[in-house]
Protein backbone atom coordinates (compact mmCIF):
# COMPACT_ATOMS: atom_id res chain seq x y z
CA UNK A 1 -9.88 149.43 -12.54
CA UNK A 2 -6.63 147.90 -11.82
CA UNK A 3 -3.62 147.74 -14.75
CA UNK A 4 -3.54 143.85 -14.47
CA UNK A 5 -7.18 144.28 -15.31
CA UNK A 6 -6.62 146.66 -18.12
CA UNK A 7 -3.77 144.59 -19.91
CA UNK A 8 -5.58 141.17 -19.66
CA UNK A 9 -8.44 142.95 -21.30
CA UNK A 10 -6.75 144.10 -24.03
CA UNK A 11 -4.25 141.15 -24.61
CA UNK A 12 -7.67 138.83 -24.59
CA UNK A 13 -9.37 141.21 -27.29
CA UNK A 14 -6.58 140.64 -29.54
CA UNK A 15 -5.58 137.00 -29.05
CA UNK A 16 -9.96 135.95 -29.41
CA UNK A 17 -9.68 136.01 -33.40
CA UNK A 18 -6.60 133.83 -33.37
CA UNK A 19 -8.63 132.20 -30.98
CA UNK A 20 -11.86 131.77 -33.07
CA UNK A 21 -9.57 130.37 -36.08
CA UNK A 22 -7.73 127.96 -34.09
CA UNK A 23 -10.81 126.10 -32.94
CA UNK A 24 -12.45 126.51 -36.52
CA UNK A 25 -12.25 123.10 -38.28
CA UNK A 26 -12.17 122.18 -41.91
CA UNK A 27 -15.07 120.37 -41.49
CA UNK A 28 -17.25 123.45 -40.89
CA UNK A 29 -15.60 125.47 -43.64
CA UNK A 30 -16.02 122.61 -46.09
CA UNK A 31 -19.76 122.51 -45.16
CA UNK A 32 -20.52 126.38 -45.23
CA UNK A 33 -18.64 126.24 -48.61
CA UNK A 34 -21.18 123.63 -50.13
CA UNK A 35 -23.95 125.14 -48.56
CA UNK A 36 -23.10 128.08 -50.81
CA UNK A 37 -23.26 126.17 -53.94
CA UNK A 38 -26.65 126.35 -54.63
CA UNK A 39 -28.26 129.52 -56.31
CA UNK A 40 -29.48 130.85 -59.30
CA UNK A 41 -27.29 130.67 -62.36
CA UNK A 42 -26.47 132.66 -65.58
CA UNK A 43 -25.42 131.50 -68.72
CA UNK A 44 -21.37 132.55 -69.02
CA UNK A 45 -20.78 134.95 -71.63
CA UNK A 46 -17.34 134.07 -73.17
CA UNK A 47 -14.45 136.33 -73.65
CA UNK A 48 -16.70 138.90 -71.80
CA UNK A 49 -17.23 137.28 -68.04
CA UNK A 50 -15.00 133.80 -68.93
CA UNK A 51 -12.85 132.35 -70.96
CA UNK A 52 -12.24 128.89 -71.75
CA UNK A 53 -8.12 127.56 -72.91
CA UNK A 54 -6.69 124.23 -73.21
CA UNK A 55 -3.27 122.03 -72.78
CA UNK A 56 -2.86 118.99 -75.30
CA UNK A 57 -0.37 116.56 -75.28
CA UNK A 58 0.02 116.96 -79.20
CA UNK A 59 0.52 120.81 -79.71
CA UNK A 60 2.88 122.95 -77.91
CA UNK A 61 1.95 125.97 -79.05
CA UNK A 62 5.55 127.87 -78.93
CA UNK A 63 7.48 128.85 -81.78
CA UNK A 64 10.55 127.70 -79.89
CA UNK A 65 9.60 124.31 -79.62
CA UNK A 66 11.03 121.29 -81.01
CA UNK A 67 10.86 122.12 -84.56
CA UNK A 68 12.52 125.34 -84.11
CA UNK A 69 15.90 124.01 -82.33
CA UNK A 70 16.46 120.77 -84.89
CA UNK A 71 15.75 123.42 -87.65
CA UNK A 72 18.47 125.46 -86.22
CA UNK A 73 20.79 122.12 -85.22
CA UNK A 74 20.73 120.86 -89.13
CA UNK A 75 21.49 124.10 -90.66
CA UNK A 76 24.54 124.91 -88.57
CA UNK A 77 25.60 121.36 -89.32
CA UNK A 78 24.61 121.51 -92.98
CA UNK A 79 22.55 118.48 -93.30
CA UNK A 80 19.04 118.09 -94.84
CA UNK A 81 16.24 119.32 -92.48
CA UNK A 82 13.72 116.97 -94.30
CA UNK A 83 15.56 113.74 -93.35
CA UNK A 84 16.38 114.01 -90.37
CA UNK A 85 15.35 111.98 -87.63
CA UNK A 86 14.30 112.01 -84.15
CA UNK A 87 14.08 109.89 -80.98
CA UNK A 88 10.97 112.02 -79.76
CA UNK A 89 8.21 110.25 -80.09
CA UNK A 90 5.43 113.20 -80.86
CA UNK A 91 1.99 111.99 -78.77
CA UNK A 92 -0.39 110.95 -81.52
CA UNK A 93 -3.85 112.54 -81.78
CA UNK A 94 -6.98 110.54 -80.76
CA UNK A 95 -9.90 112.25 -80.84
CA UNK A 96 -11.60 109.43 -79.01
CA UNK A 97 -9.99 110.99 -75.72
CA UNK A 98 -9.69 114.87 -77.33
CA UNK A 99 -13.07 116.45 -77.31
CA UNK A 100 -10.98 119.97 -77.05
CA UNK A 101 -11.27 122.11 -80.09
CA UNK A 102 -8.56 124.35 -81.84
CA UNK A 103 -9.81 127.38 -80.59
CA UNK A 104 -9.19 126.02 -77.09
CA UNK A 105 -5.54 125.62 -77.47
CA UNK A 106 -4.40 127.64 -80.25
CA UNK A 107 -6.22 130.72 -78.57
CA UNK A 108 -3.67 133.67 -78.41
CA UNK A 109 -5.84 136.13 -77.37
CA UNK A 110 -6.85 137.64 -74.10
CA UNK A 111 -9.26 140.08 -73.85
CA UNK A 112 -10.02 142.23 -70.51
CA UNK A 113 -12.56 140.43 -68.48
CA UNK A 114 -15.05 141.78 -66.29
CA UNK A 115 -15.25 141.33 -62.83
CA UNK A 116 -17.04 137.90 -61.70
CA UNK A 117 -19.93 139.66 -59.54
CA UNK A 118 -22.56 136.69 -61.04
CA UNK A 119 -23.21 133.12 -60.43
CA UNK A 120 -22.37 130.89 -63.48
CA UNK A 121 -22.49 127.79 -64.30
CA UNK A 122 -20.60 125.47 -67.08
CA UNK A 123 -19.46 122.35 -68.36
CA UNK A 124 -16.04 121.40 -69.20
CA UNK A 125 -15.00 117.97 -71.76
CA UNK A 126 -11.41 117.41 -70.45
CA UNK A 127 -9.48 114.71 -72.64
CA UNK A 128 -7.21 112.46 -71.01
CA UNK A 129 -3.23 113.67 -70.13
CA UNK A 130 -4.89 117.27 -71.27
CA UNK A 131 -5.72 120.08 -68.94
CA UNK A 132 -8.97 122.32 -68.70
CA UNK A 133 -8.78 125.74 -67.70
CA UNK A 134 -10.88 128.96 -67.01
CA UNK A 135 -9.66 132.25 -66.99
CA UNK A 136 -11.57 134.84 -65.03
CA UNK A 137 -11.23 138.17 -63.28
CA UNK A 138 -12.57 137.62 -59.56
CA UNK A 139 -13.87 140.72 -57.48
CA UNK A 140 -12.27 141.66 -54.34
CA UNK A 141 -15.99 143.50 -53.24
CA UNK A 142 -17.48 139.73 -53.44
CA UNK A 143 -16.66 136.45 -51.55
CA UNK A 144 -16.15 133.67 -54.68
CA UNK A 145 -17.33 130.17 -53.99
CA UNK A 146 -16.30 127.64 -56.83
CA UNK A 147 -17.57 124.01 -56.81
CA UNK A 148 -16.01 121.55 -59.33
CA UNK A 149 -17.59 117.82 -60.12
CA UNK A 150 -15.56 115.49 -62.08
CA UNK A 151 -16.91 112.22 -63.89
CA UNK A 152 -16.62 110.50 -67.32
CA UNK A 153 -19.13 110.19 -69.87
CA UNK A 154 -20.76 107.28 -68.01
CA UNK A 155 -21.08 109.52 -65.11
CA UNK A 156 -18.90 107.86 -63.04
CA UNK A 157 -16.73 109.97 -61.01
CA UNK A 158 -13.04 110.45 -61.57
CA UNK A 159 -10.04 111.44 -59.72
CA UNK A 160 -8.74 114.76 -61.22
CA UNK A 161 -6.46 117.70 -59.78
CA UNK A 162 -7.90 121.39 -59.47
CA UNK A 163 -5.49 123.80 -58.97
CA UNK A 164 -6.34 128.10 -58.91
CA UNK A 165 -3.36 130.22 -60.54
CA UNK A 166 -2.89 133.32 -61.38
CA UNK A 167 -1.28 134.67 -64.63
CA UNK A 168 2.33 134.57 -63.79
CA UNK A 169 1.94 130.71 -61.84
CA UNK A 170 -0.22 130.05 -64.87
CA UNK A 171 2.87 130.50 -67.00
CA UNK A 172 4.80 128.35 -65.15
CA UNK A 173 2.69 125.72 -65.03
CA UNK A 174 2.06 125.38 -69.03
CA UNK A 175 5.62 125.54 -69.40
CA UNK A 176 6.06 122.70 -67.06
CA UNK A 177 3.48 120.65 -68.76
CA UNK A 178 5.15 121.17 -72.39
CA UNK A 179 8.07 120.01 -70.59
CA UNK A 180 6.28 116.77 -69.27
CA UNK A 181 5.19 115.95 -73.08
CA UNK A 182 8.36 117.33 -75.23
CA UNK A 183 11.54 115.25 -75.03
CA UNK A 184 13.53 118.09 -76.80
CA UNK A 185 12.84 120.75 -74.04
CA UNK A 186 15.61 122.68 -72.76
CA UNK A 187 15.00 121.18 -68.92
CA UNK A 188 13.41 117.66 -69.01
CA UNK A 189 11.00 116.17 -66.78
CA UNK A 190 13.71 115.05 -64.49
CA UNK A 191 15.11 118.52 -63.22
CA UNK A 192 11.33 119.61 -62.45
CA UNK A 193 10.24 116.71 -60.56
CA UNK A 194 13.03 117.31 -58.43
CA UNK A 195 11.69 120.93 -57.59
CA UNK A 196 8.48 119.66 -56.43
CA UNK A 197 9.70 118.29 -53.65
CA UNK A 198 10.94 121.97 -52.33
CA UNK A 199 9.33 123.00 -49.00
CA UNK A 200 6.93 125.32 -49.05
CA UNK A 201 8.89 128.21 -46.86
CA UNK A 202 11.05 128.53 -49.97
CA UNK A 203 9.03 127.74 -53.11
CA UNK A 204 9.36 131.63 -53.77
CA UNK A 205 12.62 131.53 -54.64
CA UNK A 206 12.14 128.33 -56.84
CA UNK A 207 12.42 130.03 -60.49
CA UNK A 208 11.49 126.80 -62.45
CA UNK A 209 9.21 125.08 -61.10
CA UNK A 210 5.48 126.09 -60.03
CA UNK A 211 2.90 126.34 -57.59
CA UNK A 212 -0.72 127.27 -56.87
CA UNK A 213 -2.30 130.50 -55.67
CA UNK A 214 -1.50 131.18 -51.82
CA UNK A 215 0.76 127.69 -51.87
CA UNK A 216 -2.93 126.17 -50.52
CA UNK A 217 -5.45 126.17 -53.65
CA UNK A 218 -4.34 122.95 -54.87
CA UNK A 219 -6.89 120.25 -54.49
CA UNK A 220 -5.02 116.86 -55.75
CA UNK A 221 -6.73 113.21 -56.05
CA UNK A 222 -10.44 114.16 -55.82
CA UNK A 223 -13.60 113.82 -57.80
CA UNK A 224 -15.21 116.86 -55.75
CA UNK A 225 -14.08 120.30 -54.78
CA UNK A 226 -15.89 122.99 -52.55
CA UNK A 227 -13.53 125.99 -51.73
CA UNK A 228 -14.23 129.84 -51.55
CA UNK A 229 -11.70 132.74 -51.61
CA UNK A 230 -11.99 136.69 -50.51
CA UNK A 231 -9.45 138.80 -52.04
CA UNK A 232 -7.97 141.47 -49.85
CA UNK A 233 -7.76 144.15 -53.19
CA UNK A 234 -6.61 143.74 -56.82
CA UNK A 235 -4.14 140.69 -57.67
CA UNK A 236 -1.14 142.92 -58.71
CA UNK A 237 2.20 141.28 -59.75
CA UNK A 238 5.11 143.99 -59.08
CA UNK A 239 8.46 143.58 -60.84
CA UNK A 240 11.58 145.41 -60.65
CA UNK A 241 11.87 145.43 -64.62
CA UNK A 242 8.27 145.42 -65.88
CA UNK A 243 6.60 147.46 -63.03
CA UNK A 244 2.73 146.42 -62.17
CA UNK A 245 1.33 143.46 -64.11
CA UNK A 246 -2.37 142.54 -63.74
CA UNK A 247 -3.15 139.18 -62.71
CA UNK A 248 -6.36 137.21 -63.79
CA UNK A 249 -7.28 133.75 -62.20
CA UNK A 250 -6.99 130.72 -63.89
CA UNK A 251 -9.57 127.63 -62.54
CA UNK A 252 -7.61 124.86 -63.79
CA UNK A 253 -8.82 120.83 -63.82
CA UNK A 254 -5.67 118.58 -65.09
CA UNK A 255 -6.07 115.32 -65.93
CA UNK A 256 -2.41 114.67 -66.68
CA UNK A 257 0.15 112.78 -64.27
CA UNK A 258 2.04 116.23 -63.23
CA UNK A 259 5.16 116.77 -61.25
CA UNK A 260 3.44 116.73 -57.97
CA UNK A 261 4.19 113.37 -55.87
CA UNK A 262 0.27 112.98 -54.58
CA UNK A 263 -1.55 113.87 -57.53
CA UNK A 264 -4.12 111.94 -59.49
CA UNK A 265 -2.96 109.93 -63.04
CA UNK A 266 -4.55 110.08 -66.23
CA UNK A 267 -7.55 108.61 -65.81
CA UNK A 268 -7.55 107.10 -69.85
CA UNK A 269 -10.89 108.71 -70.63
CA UNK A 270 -12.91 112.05 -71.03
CA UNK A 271 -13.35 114.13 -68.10
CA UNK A 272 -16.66 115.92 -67.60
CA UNK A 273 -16.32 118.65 -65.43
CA UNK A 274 -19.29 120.76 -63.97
CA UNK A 275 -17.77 123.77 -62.96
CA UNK A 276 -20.19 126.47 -60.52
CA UNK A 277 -19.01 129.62 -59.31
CA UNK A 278 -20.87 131.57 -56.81
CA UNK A 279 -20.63 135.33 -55.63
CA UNK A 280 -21.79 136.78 -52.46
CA UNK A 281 -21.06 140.32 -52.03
CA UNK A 282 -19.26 141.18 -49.01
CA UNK A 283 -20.50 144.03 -46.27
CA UNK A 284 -17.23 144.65 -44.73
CA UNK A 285 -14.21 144.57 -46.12
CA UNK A 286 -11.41 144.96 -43.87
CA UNK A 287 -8.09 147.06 -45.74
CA UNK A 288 -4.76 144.74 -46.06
CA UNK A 289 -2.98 146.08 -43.23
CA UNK A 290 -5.24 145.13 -41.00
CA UNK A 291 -3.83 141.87 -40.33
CA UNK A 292 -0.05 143.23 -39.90
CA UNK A 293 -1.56 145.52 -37.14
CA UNK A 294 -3.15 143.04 -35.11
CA UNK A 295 0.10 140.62 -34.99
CA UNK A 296 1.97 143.65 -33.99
CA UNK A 297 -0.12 144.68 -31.33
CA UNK A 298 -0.50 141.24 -30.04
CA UNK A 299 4.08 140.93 -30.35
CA UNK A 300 3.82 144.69 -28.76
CA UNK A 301 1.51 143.24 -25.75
CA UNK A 302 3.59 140.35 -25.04
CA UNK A 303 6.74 142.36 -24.62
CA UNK A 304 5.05 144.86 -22.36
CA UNK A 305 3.50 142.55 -19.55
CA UNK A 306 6.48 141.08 -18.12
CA UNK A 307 7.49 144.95 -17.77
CA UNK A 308 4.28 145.93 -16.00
CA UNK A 309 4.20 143.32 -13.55
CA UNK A 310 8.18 143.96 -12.89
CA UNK A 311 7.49 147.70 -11.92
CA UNK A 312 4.59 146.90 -10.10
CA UNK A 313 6.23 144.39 -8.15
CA UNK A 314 8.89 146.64 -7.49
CA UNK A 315 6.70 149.23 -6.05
CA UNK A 316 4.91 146.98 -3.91
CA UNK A 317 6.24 147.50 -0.05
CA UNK A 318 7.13 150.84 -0.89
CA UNK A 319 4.13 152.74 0.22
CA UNK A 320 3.01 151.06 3.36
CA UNK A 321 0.12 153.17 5.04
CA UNK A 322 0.27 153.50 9.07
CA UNK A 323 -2.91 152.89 11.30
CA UNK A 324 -4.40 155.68 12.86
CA UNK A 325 -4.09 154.52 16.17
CA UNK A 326 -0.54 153.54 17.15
CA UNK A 327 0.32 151.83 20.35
CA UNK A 328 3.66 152.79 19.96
CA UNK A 329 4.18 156.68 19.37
CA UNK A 330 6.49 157.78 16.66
CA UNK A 331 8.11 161.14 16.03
CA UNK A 332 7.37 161.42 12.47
CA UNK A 333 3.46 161.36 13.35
CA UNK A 334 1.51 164.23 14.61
CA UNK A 335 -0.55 163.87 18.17
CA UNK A 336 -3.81 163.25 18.27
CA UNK A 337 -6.05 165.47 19.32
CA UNK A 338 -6.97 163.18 22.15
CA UNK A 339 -3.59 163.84 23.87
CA UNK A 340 -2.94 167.06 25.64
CA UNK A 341 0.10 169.16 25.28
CA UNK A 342 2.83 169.56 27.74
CA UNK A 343 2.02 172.92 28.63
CA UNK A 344 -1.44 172.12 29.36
CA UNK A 345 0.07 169.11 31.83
CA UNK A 346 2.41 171.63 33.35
CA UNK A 347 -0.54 173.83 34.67
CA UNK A 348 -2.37 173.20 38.20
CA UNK A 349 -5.63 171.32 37.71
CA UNK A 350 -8.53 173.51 40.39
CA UNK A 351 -9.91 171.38 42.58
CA UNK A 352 -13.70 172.16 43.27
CA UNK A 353 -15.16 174.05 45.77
CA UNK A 354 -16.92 173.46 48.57
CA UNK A 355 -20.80 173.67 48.75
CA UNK A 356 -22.46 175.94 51.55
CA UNK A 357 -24.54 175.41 54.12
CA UNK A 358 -23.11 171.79 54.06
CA UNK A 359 -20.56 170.77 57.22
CA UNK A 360 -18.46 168.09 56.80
CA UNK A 361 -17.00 166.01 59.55
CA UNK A 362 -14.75 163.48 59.40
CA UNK A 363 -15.23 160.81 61.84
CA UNK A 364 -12.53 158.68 62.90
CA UNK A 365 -11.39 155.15 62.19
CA UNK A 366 -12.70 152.51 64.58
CA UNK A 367 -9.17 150.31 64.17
CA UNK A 368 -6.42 152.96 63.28
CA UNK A 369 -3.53 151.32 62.17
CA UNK A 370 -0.91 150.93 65.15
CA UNK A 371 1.97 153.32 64.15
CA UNK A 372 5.52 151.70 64.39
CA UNK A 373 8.15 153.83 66.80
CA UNK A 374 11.37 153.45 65.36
């Protein structure tokens, strides 16, 4: 087998799953994805397997909201804290578009969660300029396929956004939406729209403003949503001051006008979301490095061909093999058998002798020749 042989072998086994991606279209993907959607359910078992949180418009939910600084403002400047007054307007509740309960967005607790390794199936009421949300701890031993319907109470269907955080973007994103509905915020509305408009090659270093899990699990302007997700191991946040923080996954359906340039308004009216998650367990599971390894192998191959076909194209010419026979004789090749030594020319050849009993007479010539006398 010859090297070119070899080395187009092996650069065409690693380039074929790049290959097989490439041509892959989102069409297929979206259709295996809602293919999966169907399957037996079971009920969710809250706080155990799920659990179900809330954003309002009229509670914040931080002690170091509004209140807190114009409490602070009046006693340094020794005025009255009960008469003061403010220019933010505080949203008003109507619980003709808040079906959320208290328990949904005054809910400081978070218990551990087990992993999702069962289909579910639930219902969300979403009120308008609010934000639905469930927390969960997905498996990285089973593929996750979540399927989200949004309509009102009529059953029409409505634009929403679904967006999939984890803890630490989760964060970022309630503190943006407080932001959105609290004129008294430290950084207003203003300074984070302008971070949404930050590439995505260097959202990581944007410290204020937020983004969705992978920078690609954000589904904006859309009534339905099929997407699945395989998790190469446990969703680990490292930092340099608070070591190894575990991160959960937050399913989140907002029905508020956001920061985001292409996402969907309030729609003015209750948002009925039917949420199903289904898990397929997964028979191989390939370790992270995996895909580091193959791009270096395929970087390695591409900066070793132009080297093999320079040295073999240098070593072409180099060995040229002679024919056996040679017309012209040349002293660095041996004789060949067929040809006879000078000693052996050098020697008489014996001529045969004569037979017995035979006579032999030689008649002469019937024209001679005339011989010329000089």
């Amino acid at each position: 087998m010859s090297s070119y042989f070899r080395v187009g072998s092996i650069a065409l086994t690693l380039l074929l799953p790049v290959f097989m991606l490439a041509f892959t279209s989102p069409l297929s993907m979206n259709a295996q994805a809602a293919d999966a959607c169907s399957g037996d359910t079971t009920p969710v078992q809250w706080n155990q397997t799920a659990q179900r949180l809330s954003l309002v418009p009229f509670y914040n939910g931080m002690w170091w909201g509004s209140d807190f600084y114009e409490d602070m403002y009046y006693e340094e400047e020794g005025k009255d804290s009960n008469s003061r007054t403010s220019d933010a307007v505080e949203p008003a509740y109507n619980p003709a578009l808040s079906p959320e309960e208290s328990w949904m967005y005054e809910s400081y607790f978070l218990p551990r969660l087990d992993p999702l390794e069962e289909n579910h199936f639930t219902s969300m009421l979403i009120g308008n300029d609010s934000v639905g949300a469930l927390r969960v701890n997905l498996s990285e031993n089973y593929r996750t396929t979540i399927c989200i319907t949004l309509q009102d109470t009529e059953l029409n269907p409505v634009d929403g956004d679904v967006y999939l955080f984890t803890t630490q973007e989760y964060e970022n994103y309630v503190q943006s939406y407080h932001a959105s509905h609290d004129q008294n915020w430290w950084y207003g509305e203003e300074v984070d729209e302008t971070l949404s408009d930050i590439p995505p090659e260097w959202r990581s270093f944007n410290f204020l403003g937020w983004k969705s899990y992978r920078d690609s699990h954000e589904y904006e302007k859309t009534s339905e949503v099929n997407f699945a997700l395989n998790l190469d191991g446990p969703e680990v946040y490292t930092s340099l001051f608070s070591g190894a923080d575990w991160q959960d996954f937050y399913i989140v359906i907002d029905t508020w006008d956001n920061v985001h340039d292409f996402d969907a308004e309030s729609p003015n009216a209750i948002v009925a979301a039917d949420v199903t998650i289904i898990t397929t367990e997964r028979s191989l599971i390939l370790p992270p490095f995996t895909v580091a390894l193959v791009f270096f192998a395929v970087f390695l191959t591409t900066l070793i061909i132009p080297f093999v076909l320079n040295a073999k194209y240098m070593k072409a010419g180099l060995s040229v093999e002679m024919p056996v026979e040679s017309i012209v004789p040349s002293l660095d090749t041996q004789p060949d058998e067929q040809y006879l030594s000078r000693k052996e020319l050098q020697q008489p050849v014996p001529l045969p002798e004569p037979v017995s009993g035979i006579e032999t007479t030689v008649e002469p010539e019937e024209n001679p020749a005339p011989s010329r006398e000089i």
